[in-house]
N, C-alpha and C. Protein backbone atom coordinates (compact mmCIF):
# COMPACT_ATOMS: atom_id res chain seq x y z
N UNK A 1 114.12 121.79 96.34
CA UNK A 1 114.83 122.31 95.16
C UNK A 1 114.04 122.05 93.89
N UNK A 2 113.98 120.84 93.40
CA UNK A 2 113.18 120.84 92.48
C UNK A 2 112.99 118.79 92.00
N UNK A 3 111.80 118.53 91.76
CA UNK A 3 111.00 117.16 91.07
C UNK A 3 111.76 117.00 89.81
N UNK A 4 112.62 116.07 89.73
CA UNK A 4 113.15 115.17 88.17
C UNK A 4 112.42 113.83 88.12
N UNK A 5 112.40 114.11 86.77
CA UNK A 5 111.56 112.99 86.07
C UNK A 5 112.33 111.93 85.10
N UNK A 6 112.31 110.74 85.51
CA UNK A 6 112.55 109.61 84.98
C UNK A 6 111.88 109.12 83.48
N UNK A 7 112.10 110.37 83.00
CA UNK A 7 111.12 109.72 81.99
C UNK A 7 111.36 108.17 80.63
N UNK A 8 112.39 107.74 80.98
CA UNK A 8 112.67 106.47 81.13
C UNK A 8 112.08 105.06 80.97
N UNK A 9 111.57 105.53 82.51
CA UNK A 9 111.17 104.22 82.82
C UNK A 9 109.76 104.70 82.94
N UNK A 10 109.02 106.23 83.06
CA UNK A 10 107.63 106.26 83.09
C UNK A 10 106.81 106.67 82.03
N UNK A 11 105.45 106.08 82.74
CA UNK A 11 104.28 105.61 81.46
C UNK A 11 103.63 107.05 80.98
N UNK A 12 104.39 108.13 81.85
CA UNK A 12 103.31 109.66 81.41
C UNK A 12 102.54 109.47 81.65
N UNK A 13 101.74 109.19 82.72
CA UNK A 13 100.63 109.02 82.43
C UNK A 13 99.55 110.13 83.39
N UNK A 14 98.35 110.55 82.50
CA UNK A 14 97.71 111.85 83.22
C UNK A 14 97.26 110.86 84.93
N UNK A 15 96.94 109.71 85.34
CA UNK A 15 96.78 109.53 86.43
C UNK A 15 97.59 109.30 87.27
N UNK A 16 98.82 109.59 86.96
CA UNK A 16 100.12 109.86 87.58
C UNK A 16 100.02 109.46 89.54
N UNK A 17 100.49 109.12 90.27
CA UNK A 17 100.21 109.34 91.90
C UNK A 17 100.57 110.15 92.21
N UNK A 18 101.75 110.63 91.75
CA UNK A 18 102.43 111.79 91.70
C UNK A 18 101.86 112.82 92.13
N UNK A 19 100.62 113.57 90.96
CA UNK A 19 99.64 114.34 90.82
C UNK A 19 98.82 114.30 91.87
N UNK A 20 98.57 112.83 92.06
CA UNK A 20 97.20 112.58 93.14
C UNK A 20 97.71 113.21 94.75
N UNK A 21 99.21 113.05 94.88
CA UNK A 21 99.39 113.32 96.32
C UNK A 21 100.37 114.80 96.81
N UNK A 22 100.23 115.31 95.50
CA UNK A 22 100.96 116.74 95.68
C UNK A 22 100.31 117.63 96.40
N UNK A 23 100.51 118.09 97.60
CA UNK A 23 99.62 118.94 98.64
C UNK A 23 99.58 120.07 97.90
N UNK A 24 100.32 120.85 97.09
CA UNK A 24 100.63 122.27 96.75
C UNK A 24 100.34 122.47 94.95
N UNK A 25 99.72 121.37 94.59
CA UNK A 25 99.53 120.90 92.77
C UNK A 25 100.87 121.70 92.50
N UNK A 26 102.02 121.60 92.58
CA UNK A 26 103.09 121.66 92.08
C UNK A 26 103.28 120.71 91.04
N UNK A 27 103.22 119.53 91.36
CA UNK A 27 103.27 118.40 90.21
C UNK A 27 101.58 118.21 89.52
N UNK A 28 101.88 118.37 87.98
CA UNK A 28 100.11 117.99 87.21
C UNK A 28 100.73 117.71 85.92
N UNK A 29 99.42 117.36 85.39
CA UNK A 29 99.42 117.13 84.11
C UNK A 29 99.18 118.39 82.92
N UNK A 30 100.14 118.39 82.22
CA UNK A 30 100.07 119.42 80.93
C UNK A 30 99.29 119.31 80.24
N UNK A 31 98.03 119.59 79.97
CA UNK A 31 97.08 118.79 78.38
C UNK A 31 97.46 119.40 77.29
N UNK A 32 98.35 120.50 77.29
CA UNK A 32 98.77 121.20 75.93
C UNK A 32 99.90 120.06 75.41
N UNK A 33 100.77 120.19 76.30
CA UNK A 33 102.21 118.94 76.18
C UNK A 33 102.18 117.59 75.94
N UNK A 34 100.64 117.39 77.13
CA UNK A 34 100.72 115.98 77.19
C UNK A 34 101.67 115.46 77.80
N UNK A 35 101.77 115.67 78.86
CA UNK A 35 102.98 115.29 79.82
C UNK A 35 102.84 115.86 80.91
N UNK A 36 103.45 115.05 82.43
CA UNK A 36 103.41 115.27 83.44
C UNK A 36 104.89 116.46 83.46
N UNK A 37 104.25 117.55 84.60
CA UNK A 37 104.75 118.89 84.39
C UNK A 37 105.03 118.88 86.05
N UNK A 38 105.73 120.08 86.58
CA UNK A 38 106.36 120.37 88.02
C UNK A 38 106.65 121.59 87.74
N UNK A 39 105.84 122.74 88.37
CA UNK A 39 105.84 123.72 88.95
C UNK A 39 107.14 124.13 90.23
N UNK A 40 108.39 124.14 89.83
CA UNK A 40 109.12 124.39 90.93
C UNK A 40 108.61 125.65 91.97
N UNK A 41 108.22 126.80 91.67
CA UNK A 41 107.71 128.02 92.65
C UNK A 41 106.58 127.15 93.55
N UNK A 42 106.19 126.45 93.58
CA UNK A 42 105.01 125.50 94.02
C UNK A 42 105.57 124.31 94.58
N UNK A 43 106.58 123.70 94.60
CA UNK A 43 107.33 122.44 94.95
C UNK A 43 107.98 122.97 96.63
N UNK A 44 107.49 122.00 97.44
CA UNK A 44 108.14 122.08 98.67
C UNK A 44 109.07 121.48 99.33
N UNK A 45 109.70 120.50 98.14
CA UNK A 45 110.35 119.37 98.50
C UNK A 45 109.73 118.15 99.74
N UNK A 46 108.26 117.93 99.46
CA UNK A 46 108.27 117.40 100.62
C UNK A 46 108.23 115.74 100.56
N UNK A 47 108.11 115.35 99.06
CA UNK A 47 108.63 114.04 98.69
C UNK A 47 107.46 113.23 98.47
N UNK A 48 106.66 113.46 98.65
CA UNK A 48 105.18 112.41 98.71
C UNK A 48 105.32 112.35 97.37
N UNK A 49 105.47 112.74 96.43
CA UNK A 49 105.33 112.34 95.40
C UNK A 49 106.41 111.17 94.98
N UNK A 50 107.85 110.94 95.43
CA UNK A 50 108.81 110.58 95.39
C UNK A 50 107.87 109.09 96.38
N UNK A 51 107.80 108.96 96.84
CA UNK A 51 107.09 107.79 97.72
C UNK A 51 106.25 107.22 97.09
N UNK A 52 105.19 108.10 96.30
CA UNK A 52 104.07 107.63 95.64
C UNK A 52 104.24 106.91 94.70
N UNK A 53 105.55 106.84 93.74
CA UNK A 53 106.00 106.38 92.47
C UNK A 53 106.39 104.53 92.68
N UNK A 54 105.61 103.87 91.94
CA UNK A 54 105.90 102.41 92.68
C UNK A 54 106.95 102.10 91.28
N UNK A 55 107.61 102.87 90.35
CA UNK A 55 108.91 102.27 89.92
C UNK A 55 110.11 103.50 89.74
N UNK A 56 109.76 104.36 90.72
CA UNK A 56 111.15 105.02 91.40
C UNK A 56 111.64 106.17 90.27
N UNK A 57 110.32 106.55 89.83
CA UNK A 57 111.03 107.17 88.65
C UNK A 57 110.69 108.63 88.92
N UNK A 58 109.91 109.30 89.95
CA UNK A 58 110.06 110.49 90.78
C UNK A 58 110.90 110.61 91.15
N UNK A 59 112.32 111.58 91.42
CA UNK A 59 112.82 112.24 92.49
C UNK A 59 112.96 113.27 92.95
N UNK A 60 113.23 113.68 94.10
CA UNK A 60 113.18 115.22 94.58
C UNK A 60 114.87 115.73 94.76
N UNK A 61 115.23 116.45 94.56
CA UNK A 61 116.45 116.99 94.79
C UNK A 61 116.30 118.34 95.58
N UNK A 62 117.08 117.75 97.07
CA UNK A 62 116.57 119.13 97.62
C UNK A 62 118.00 120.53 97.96
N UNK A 63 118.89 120.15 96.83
CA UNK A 63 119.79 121.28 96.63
C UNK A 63 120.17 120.66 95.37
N UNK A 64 121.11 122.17 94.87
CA UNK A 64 121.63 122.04 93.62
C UNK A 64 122.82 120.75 93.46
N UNK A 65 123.20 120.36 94.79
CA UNK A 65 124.42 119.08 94.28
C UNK A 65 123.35 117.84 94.08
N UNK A 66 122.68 117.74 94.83
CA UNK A 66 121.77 116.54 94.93
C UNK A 66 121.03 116.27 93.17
N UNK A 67 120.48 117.19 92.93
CA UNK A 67 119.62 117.51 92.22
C UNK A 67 121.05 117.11 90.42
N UNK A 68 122.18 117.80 90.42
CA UNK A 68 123.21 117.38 89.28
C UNK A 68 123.70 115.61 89.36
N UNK A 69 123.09 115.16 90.67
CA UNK A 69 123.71 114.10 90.78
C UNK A 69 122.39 113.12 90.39
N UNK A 70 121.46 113.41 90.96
CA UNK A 70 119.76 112.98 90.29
C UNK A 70 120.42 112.65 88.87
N UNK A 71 120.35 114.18 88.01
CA UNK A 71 120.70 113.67 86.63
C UNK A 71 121.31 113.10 86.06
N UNK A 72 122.62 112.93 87.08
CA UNK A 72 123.62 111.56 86.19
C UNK A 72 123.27 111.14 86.30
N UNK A 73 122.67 110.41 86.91
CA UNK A 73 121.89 108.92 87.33
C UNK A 73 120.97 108.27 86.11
N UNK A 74 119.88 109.82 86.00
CA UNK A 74 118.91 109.50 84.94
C UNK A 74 119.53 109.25 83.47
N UNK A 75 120.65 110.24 83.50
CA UNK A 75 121.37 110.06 81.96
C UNK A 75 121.95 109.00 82.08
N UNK A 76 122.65 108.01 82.78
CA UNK A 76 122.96 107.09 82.18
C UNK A 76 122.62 106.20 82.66
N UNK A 77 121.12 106.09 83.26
CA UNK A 77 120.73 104.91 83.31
C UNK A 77 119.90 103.99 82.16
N UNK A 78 120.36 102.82 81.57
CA UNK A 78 119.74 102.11 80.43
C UNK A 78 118.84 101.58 80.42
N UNK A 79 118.30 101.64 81.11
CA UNK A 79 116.88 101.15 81.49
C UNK A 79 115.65 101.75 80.46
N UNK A 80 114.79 101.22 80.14
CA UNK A 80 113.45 101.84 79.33
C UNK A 80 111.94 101.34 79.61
N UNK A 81 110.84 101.84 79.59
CA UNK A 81 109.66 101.64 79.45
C UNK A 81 109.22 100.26 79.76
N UNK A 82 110.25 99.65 78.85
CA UNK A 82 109.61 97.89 78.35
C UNK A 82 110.11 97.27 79.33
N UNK A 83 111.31 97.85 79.83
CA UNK A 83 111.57 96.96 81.45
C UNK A 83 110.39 96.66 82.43
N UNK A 84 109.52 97.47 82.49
CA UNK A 84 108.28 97.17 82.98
C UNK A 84 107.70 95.98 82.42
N UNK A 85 107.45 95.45 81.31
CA UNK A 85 106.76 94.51 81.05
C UNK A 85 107.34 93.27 80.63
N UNK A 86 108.43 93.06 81.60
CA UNK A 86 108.85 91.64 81.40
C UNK A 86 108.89 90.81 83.03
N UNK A 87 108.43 89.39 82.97
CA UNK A 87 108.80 88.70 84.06
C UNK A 87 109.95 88.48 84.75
N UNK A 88 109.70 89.12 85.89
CA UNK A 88 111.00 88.75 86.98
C UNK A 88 110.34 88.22 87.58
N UNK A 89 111.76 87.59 87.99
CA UNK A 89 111.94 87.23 89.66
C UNK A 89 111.39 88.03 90.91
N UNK A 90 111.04 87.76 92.01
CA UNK A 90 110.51 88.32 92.82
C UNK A 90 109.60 89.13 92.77
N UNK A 91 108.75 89.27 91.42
CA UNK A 91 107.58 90.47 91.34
C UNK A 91 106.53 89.78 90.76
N UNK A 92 105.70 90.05 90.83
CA UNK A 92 103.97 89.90 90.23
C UNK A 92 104.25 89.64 88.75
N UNK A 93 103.54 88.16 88.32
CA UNK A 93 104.32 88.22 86.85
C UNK A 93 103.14 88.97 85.57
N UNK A 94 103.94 89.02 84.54
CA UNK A 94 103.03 90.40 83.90
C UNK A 94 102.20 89.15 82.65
N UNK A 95 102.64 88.33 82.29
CA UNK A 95 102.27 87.13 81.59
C UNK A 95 101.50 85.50 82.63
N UNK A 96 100.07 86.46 82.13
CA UNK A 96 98.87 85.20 83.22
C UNK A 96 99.53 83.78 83.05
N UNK A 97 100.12 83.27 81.62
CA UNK A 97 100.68 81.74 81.60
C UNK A 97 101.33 81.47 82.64
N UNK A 98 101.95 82.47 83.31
CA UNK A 98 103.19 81.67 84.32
C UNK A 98 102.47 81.67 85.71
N UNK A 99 101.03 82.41 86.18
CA UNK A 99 100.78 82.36 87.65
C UNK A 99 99.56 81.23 87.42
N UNK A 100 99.86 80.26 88.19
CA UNK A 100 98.62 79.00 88.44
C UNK A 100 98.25 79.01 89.93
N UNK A 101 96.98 78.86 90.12
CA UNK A 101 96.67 78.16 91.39
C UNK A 101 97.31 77.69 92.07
N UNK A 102 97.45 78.00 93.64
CA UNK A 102 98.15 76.69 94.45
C UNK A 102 97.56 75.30 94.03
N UNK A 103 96.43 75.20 94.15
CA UNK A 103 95.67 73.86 93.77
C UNK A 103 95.81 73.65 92.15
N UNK A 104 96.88 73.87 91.69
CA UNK A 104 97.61 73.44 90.37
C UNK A 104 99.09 72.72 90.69
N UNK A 105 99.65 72.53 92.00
CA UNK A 105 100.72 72.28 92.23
C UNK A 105 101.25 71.02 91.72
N UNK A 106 100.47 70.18 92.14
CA UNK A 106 100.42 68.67 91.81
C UNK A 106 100.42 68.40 90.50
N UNK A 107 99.77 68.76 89.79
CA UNK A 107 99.68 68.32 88.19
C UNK A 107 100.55 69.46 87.41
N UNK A 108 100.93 70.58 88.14
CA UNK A 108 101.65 71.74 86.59
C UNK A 108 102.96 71.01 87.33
N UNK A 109 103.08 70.77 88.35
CA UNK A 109 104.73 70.99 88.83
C UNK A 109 105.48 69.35 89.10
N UNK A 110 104.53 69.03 90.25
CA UNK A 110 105.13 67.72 90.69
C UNK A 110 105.29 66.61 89.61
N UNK A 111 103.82 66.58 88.34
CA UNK A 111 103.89 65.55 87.39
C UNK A 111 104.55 66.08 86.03
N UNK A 112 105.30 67.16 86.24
CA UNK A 112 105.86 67.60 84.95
C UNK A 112 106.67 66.90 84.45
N UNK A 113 106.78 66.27 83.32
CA UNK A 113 107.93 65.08 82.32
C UNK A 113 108.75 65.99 82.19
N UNK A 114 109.22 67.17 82.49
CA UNK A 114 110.32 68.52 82.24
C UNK A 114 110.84 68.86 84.03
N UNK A 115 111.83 69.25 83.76
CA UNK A 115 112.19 70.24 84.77
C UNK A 115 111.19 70.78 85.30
N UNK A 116 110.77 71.44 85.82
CA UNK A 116 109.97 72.11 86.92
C UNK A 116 110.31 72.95 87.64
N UNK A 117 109.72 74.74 87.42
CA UNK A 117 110.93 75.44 88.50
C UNK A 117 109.40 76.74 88.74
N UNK A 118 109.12 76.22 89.87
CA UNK A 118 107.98 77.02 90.46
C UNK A 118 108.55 78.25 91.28
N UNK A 119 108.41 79.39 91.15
CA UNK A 119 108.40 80.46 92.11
C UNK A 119 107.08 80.77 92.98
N UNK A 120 107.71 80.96 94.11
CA UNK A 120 106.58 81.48 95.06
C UNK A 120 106.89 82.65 95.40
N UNK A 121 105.81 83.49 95.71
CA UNK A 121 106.26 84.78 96.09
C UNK A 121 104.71 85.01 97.02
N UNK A 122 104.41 86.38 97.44
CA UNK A 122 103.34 86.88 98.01
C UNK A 122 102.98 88.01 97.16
N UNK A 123 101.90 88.64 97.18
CA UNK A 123 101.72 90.04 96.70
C UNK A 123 101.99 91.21 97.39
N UNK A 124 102.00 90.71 98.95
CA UNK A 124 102.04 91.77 99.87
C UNK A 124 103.47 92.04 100.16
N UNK A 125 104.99 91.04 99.46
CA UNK A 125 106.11 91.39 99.57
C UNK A 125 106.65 91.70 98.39
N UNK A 126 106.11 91.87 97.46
CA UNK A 126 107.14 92.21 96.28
C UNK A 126 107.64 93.56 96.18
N UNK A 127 108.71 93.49 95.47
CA UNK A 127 109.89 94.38 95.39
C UNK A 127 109.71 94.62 94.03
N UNK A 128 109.85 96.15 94.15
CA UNK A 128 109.89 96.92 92.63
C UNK A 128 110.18 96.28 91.41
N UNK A 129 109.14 96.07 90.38
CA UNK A 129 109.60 95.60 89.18
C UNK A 129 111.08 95.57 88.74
N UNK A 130 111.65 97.20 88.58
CA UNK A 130 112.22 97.10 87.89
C UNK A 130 113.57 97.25 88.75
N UNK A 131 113.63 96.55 89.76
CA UNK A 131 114.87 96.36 90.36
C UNK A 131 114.99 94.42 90.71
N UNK A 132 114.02 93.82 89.83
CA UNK A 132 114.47 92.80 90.11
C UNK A 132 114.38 92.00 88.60
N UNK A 133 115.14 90.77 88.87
CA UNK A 133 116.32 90.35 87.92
C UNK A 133 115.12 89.65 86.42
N UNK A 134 114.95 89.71 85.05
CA UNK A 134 114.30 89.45 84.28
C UNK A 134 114.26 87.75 84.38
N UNK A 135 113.31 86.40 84.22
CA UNK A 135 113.00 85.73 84.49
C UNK A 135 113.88 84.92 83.05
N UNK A 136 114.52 85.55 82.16
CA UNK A 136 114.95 84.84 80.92
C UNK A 136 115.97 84.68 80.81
N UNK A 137 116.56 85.87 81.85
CA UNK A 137 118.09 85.91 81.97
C UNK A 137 118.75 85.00 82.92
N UNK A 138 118.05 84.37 83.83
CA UNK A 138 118.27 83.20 84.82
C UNK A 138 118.45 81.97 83.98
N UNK A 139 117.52 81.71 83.13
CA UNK A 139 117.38 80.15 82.55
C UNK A 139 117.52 80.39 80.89
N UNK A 140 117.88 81.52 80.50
CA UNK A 140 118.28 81.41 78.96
C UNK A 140 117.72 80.01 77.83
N UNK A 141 116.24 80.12 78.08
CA UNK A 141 116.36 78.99 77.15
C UNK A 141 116.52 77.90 77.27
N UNK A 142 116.47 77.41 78.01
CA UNK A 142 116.57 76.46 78.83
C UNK A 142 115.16 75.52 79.08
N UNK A 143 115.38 74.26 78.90
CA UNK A 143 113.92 73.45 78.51
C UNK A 143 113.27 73.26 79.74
N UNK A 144 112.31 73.93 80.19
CA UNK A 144 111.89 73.73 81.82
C UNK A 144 110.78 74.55 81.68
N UNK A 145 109.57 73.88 82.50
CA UNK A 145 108.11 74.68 82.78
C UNK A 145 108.70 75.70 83.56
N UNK A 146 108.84 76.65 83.93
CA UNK A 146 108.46 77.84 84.95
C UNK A 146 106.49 78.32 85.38
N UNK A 147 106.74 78.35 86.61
CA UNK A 147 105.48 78.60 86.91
C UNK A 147 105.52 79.64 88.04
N UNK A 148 104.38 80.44 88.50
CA UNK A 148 104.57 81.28 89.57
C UNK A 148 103.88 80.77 90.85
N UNK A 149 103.57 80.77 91.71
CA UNK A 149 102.25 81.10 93.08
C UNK A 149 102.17 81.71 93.76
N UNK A 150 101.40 82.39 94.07
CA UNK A 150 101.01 83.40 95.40
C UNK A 150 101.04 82.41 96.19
N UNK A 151 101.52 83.05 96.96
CA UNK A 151 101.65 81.50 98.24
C UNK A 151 100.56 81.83 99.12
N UNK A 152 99.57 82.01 99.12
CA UNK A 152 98.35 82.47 99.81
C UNK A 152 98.28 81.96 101.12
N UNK A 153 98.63 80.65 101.22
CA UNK A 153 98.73 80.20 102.76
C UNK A 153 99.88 79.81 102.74
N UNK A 154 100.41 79.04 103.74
CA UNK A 154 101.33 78.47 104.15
C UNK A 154 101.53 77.28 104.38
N UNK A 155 100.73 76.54 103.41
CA UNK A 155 101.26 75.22 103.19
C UNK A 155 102.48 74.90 102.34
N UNK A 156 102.52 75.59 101.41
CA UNK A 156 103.79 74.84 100.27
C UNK A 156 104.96 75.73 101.20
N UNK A 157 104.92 76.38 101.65
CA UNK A 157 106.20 77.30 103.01
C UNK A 157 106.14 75.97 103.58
N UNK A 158 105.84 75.46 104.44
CA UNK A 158 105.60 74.37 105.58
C UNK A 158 106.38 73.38 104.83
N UNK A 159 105.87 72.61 103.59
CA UNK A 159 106.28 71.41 102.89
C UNK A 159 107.15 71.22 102.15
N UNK A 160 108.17 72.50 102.24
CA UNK A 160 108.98 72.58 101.52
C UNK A 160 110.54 73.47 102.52
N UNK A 161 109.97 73.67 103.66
CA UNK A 161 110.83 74.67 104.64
C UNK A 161 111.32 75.53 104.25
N UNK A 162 110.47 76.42 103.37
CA UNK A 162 110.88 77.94 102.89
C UNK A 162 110.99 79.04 103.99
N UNK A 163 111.61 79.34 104.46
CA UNK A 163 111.72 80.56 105.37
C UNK A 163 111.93 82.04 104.68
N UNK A 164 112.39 81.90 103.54
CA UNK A 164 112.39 83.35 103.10
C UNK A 164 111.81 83.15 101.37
N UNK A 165 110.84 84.38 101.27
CA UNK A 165 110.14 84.65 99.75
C UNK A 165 110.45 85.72 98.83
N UNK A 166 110.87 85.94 97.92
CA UNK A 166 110.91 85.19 97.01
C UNK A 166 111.35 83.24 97.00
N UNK A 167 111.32 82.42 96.10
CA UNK A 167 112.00 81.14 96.91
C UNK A 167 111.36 80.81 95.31
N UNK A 168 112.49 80.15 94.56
CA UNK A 168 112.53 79.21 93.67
C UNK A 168 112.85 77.93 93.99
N UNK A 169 111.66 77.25 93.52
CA UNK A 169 112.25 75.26 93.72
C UNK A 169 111.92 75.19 92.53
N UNK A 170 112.86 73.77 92.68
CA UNK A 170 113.19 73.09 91.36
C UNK A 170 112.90 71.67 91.48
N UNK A 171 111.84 70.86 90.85
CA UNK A 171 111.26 69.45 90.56
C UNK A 171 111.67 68.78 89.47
N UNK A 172 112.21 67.71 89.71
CA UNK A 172 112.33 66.79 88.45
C UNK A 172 111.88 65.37 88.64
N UNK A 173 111.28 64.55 87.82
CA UNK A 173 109.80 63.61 88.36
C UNK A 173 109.39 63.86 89.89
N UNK A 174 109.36 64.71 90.01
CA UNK A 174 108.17 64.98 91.31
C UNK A 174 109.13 64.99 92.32
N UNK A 175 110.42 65.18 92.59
CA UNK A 175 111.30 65.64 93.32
C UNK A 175 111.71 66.66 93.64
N UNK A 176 112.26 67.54 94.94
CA UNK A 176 112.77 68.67 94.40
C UNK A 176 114.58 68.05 94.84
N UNK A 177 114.65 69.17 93.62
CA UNK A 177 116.34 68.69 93.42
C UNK A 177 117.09 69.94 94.18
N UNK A 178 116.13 71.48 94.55
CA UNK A 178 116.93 72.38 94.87
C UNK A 178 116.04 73.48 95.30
N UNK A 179 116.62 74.48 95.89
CA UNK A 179 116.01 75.69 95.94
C UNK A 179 116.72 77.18 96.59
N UNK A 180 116.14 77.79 96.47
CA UNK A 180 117.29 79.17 96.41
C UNK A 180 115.79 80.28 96.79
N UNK A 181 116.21 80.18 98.28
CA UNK A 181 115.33 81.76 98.58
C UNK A 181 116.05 83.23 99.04
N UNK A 182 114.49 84.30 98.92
CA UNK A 182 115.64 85.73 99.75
C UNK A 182 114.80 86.21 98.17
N UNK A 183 115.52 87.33 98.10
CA UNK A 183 114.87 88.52 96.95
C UNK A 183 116.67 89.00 96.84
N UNK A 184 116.62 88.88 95.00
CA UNK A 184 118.17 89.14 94.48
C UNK A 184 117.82 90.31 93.90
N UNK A 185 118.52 91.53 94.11
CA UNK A 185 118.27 92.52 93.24
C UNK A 185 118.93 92.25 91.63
N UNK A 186 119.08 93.83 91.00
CA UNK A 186 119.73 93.62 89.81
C UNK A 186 121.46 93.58 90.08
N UNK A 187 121.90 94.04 90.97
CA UNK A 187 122.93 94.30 91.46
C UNK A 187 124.01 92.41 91.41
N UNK A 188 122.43 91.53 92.02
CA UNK A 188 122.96 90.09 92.72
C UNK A 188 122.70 89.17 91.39
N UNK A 189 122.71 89.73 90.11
CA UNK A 189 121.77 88.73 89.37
C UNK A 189 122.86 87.33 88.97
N UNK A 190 124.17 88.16 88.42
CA UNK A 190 125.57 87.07 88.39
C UNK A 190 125.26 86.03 89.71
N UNK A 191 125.52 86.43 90.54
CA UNK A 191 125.09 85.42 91.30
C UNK A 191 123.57 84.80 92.06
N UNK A 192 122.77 85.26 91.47
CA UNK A 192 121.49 84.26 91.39
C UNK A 192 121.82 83.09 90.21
N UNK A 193 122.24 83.89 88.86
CA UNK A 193 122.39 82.77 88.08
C UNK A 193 123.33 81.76 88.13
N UNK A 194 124.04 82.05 88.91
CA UNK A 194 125.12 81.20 89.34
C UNK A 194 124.50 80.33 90.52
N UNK A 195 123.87 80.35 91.06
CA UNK A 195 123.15 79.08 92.57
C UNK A 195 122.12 78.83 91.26
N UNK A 196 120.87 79.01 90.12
CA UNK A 196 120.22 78.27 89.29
C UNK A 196 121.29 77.51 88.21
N UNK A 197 122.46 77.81 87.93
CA UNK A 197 122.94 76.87 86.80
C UNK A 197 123.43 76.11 88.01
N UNK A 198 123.68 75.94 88.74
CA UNK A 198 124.53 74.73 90.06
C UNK A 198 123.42 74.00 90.32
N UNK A 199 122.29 74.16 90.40
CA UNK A 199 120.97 72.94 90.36
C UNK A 199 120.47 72.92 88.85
N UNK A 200 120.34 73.28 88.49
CA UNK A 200 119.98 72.48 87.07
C UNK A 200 121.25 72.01 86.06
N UNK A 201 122.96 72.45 86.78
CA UNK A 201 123.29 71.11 86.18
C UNK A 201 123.17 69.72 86.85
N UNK A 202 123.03 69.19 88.02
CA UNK A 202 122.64 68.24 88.38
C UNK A 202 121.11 67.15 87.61
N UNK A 203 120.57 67.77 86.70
CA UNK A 203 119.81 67.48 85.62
C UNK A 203 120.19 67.20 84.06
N UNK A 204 121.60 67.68 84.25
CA UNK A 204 122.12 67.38 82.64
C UNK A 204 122.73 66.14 82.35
């Protein structure tokens, strides 16, 4: 039926994936407009482009109900641009201060005179930016190092019995006082913040 655009949450941008994986160049770039464009007579609905989009802001509608219901979605979703560039939970963080070395563990985390609340994650599991929960809205201010790690091996998994990643722990003089794994969408965030204020009041 026809490609809606999120333009929302996307960067416009002429290297679009979008573009790159359209078998039929139905989807390109406008250089008059300056903007990514969709050729419906040319659109096959076949979705690669919808796949290609790593923050969901392609969709295909492949009839006219689908396609009115696409647009509610887009109209009232509040979401914008800058949602992209803030630290969450469960994703690749966008601010280098917060990702350290594993071989930083000991001195950023264990000897911290503060709270201490390290996330581990992988690169090869993260979950869409912008469906997971902003990193400020968990701890509001709140006096505590945050730090990230790629958990590259599986030692701090092992020494800590993490079975599922995302996985926040929490250190206070070189203890951990808590931890909370799994991947919370935006949907779960009330209650993510609700299991982080239940271990860090045990610190107040």
């Amino acid at each position: 039926m026809s490609v809606i655009m999120n333009f929302k949450i996307c960067d416009n941008s002429e290297d679009c994936n979008g573009i790159a994986v359209c078998p039929t160049k139905a989807f390109y770039w406008d250089a008059k407009r300056k903007t990514i464009a969709v050729d419906d007579s040319k659109c096959i609905s076949c979705g690669l482009c919808e796949k290609s989009c790593p923050v969901n802001a392609i969709r295909v509608a492949k009839n006219q109900k689908e396609y009115e219901k696409i647009k509610r979605e887009i109209d009232k979703d509040p979401r914008t641009i800058s949602d992209l560039f803030i630290d969450r939970y469960g994703a690749q963080p966008i601010s280098a201060a917060f990702l350290i070395p594993q071989t930083d563990f000991d001195v950023q985390i264990l000897k911290s005179t503060k709270l201490a609340v390290v996330e581990l994650f992988k690169r090869n599991s993260i979950k869409c930016l912008l469906y997971s929960i902003p990193i400020k809205n968990l701890f509001r201010g709140a006096d505590i190092k945050y730090r990230k790690i790629n958990a590259c091996d599986n030692s701090l998994l092992q020494s800590f019995n993490i079975q599922k990643l995302p996985a926040l722990l929490f250190f206070k003089a070189g203890k951990l006082i808590g931890k909370i794994e799994g991947y919370y969408d935006l949907d779960k965030e009330a209650e993510l913040a609700k299991e982080v204020s239940k271990i860090m009041s045990k610190v107040k």
